[in-house]
N, C-alpha and C. Protein backbone atom coordinates (compact mmCIF):
# COMPACT_ATOMS: atom_id res chain seq x y z
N UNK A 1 -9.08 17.60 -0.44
CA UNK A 1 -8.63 18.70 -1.26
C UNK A 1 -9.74 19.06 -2.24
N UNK A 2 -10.32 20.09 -2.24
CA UNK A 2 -11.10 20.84 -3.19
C UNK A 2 -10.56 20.95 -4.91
N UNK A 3 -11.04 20.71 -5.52
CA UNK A 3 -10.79 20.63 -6.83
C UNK A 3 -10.53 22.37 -7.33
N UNK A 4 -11.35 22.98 -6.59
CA UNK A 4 -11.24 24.65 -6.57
C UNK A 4 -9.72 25.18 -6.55
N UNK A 5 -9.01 24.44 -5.43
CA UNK A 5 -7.57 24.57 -5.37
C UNK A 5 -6.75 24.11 -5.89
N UNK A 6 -6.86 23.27 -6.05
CA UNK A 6 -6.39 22.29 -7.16
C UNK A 6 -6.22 23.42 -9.48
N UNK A 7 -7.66 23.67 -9.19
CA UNK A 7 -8.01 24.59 -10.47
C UNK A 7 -6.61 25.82 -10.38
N UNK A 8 -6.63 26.78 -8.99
CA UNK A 8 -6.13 27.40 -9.02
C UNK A 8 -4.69 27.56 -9.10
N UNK A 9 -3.72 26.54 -8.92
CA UNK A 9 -2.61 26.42 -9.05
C UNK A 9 -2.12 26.15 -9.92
N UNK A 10 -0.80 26.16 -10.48
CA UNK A 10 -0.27 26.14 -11.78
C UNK A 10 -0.04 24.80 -12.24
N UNK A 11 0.76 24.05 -13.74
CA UNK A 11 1.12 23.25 -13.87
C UNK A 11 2.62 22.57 -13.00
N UNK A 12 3.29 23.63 -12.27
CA UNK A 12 4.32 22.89 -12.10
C UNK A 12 3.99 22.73 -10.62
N UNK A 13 3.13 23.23 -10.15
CA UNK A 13 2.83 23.23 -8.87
C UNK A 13 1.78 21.70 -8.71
N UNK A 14 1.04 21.71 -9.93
CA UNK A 14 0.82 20.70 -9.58
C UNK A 14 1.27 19.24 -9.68
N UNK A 15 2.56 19.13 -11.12
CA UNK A 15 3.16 18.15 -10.66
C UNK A 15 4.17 18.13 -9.71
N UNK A 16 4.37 19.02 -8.90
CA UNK A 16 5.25 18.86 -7.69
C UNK A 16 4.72 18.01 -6.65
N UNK A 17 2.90 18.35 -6.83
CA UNK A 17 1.92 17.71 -5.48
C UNK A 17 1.50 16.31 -6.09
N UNK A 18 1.19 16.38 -7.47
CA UNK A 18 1.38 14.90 -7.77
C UNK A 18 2.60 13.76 -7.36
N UNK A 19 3.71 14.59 -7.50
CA UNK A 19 4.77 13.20 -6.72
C UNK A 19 4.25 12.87 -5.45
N UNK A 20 4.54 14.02 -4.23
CA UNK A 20 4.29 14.41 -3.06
C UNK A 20 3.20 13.26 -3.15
N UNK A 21 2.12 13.23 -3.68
CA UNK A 21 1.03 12.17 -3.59
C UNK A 21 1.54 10.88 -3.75
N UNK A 22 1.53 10.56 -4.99
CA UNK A 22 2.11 9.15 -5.30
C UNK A 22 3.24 8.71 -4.64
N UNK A 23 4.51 9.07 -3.79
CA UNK A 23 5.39 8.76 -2.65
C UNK A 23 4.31 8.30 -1.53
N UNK A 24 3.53 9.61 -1.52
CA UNK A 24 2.94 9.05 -0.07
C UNK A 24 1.88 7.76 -0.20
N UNK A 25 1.43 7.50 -0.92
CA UNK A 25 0.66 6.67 -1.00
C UNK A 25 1.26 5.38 -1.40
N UNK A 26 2.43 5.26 -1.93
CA UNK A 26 3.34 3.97 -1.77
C UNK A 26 3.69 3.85 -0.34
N UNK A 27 3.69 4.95 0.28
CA UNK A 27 4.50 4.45 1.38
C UNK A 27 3.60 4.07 2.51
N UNK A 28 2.09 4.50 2.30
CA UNK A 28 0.99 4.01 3.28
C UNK A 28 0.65 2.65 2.77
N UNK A 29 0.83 2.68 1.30
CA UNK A 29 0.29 0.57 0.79
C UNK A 29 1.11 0.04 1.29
N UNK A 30 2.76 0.20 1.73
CA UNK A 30 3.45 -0.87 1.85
C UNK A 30 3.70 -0.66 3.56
N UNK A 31 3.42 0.48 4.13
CA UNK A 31 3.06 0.57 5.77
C UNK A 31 1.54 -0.37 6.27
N UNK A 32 0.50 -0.17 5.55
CA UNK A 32 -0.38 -1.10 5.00
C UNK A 32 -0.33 -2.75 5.28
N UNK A 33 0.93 -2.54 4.29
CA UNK A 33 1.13 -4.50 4.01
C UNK A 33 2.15 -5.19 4.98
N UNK A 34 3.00 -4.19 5.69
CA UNK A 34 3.83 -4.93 6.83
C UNK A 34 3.11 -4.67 7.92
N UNK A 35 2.67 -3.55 8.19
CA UNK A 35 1.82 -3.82 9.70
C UNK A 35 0.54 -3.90 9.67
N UNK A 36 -0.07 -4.33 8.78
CA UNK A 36 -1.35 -4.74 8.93
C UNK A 36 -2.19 -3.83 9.69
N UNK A 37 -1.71 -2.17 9.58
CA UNK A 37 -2.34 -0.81 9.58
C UNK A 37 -2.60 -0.07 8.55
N UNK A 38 -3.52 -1.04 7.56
CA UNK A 38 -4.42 -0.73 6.94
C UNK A 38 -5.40 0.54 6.95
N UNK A 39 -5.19 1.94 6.23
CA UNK A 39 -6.47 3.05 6.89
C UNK A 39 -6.71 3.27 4.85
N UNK A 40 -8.10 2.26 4.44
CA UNK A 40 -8.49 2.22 3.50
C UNK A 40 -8.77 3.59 3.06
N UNK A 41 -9.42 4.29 3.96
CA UNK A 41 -10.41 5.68 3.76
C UNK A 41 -8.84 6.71 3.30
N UNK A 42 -7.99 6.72 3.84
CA UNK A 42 -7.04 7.47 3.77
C UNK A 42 -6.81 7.13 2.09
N UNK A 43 -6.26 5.68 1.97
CA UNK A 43 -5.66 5.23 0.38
C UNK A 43 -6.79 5.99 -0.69
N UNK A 44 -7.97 5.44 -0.28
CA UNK A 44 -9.01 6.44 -1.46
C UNK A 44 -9.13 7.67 -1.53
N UNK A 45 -8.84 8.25 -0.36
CA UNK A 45 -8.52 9.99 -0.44
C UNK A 45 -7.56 10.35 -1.36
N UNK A 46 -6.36 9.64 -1.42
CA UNK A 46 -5.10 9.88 -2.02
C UNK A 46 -4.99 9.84 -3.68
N UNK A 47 -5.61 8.52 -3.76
CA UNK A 47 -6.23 7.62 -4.96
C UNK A 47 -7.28 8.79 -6.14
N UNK A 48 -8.20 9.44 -5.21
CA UNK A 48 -8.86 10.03 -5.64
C UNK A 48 -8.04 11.22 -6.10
N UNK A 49 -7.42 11.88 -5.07
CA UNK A 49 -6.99 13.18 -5.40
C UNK A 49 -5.45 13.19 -6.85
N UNK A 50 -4.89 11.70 -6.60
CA UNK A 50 -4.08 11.83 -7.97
C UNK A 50 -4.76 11.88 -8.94
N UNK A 51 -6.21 11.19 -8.98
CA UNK A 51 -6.89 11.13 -9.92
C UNK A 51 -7.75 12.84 -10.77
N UNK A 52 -7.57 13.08 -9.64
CA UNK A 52 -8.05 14.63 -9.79
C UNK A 52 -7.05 15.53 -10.36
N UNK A 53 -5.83 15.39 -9.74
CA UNK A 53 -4.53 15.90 -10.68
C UNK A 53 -4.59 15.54 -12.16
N UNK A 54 -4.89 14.23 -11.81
CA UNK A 54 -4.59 13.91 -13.53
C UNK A 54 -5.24 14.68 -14.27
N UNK A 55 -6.49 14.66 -14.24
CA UNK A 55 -7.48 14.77 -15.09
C UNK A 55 -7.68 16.39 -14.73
N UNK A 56 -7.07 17.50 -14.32
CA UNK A 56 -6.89 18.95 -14.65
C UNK A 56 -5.60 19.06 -15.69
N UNK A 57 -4.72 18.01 -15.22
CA UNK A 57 -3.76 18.70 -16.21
C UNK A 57 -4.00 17.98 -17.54
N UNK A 58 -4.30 17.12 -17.67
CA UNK A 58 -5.06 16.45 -18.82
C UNK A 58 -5.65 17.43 -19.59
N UNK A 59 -7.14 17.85 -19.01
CA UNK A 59 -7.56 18.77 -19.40
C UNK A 59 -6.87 19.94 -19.97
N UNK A 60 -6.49 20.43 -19.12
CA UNK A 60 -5.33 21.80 -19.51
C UNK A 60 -4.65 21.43 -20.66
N UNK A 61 -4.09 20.14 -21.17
CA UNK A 61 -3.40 20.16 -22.29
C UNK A 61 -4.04 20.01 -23.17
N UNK A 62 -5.47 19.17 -23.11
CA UNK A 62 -6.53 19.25 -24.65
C UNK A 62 -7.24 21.06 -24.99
N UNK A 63 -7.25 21.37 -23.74
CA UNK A 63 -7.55 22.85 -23.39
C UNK A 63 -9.19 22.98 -23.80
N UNK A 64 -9.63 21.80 -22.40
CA UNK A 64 -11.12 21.62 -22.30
C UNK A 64 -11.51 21.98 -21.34
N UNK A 65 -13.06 22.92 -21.17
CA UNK A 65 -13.10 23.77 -20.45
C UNK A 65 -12.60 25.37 -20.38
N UNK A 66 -11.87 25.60 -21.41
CA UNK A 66 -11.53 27.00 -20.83
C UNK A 66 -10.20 26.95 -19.81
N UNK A 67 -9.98 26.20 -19.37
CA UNK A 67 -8.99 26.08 -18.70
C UNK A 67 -7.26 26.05 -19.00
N UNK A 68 -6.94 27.44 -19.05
CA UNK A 68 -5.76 27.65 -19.96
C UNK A 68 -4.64 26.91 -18.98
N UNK A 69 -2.99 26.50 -19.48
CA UNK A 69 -2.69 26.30 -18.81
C UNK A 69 -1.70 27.54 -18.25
N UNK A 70 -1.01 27.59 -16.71
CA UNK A 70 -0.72 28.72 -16.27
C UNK A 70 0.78 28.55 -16.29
């Protein structure tokens, strides 16, 4: 996911995709830990991109960057 798109969408849109994230990524650690189908590259994609959520809407609320919120 591009951070570009991420920029462009609103606050509630993006905590809608923040759950959507964090569900899915519980449910690949603990698919993960019973079948020992482990797909690391996937968890850091996920990992990363909540991390990327965070830190726009973060932003948006110190209102750093210019980045109003919508």
């Amino acid at each position: 996911m591009k951070i570009e798109d991420l920029r462009a969408k609103t606050d509630a849109e993006l905590e809608f995709e923040l759950k959507g994230m964090k569900k899915e990524l519980f449910e690949t650690r603990f698919k993960g830990a019973v079948s020992n189908d482990a797909s690391g590259g996937r968890i850091r994609e996920m990992r990363r991109n909540i991390a990327r959520i965070n830190t726009i809407l973060h932003a948006r609320t110190l209102g750093v960057r210019g980045a109003a919120s919508k």
